[in-house]
Protein backbone atom coordinates (compact mmCIF):
# COMPACT_ATOMS: atom_id res chain seq x y z
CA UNK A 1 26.37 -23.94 18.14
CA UNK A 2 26.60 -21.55 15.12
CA UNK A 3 24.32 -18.53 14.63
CA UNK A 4 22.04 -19.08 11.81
CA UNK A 5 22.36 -15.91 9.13
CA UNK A 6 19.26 -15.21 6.04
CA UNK A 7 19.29 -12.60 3.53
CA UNK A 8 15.94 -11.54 2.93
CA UNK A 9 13.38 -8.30 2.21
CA UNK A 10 12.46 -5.50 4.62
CA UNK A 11 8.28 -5.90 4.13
CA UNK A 12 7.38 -3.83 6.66
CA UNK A 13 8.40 -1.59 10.08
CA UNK A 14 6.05 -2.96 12.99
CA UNK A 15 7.19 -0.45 16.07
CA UNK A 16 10.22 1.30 17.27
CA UNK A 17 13.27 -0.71 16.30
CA UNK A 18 11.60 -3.83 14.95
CA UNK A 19 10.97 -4.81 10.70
CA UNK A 20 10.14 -7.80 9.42
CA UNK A 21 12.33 -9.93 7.24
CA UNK A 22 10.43 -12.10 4.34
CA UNK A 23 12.87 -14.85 3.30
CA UNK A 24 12.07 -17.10 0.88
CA UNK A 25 13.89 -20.58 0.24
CA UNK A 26 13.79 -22.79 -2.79
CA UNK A 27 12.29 -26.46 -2.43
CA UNK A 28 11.94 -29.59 -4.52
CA UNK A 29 8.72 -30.72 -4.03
CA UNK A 30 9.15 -34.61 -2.65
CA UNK A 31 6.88 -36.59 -4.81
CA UNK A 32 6.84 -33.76 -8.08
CA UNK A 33 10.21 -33.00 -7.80
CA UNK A 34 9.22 -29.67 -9.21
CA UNK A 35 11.37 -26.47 -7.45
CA UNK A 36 8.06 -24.24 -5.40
CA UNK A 37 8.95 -21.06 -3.58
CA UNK A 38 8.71 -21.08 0.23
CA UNK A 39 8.88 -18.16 2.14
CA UNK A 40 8.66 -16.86 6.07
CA UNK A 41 8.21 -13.92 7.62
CA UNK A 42 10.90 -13.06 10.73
CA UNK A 43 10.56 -10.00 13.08
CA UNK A 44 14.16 -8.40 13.49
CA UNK A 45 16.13 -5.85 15.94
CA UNK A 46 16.82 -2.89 13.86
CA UNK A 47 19.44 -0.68 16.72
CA UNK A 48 19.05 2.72 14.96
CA UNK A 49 16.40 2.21 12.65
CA UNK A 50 18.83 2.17 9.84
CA UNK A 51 16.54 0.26 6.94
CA UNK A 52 13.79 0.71 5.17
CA UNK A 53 10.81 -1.26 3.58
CA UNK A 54 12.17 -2.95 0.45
CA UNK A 55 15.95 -3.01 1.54
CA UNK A 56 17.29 -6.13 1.12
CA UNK A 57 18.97 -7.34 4.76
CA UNK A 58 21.10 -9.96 6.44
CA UNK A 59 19.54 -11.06 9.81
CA UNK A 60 21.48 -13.03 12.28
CA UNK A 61 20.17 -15.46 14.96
CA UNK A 62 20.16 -13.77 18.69
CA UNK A 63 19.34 -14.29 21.99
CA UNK A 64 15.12 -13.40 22.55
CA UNK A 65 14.60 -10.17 22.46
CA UNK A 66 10.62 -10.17 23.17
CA UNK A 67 8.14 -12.53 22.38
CA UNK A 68 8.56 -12.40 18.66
CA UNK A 69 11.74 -11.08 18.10
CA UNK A 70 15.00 -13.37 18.04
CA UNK A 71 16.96 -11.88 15.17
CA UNK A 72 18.99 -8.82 14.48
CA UNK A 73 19.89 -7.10 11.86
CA UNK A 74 23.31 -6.88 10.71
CA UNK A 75 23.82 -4.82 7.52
CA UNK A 76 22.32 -4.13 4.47
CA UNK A 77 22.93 -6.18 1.03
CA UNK A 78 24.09 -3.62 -1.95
């Protein structure tokens, strides 16, 4: 099975080698069909502490880490 992969926003840097990754996904709303904003909030490995809050980041899908933490992150978005 494929490794899922999400581009999304550094919000903040919780601990040593951990941020968290706000991704937000456009949705049609099922009865309104009007397009709404979702978004979720992923905790990510950061080796090296390389990015910073506000960077914009592409996390990749990863074998658990610790109890929140199942994503990495593997470069930054220019």
């Amino acid at each position: 099975m494929p490794r899922r992969t999400m581009q999304g926003v550094v919000t903040s840097k919780s601990g040593d080698k951990t941020v968290v990754v706000n991704v937000e996904r456009l949705m049609k709303h099922p009865i309104y069909k009007k397009t709404i904003r979702r978004s979720k909030r992923y905790h990510a490995h950061d080796e090296g502490n390389a990015v910073k809050v506000g960077d914009m980041v592409r996390i990749k899908e990863c074998a658990p880490i610790s109890k929140l933490k199942c994503w990495m992150v593997v470069g930054d978005e220019a």
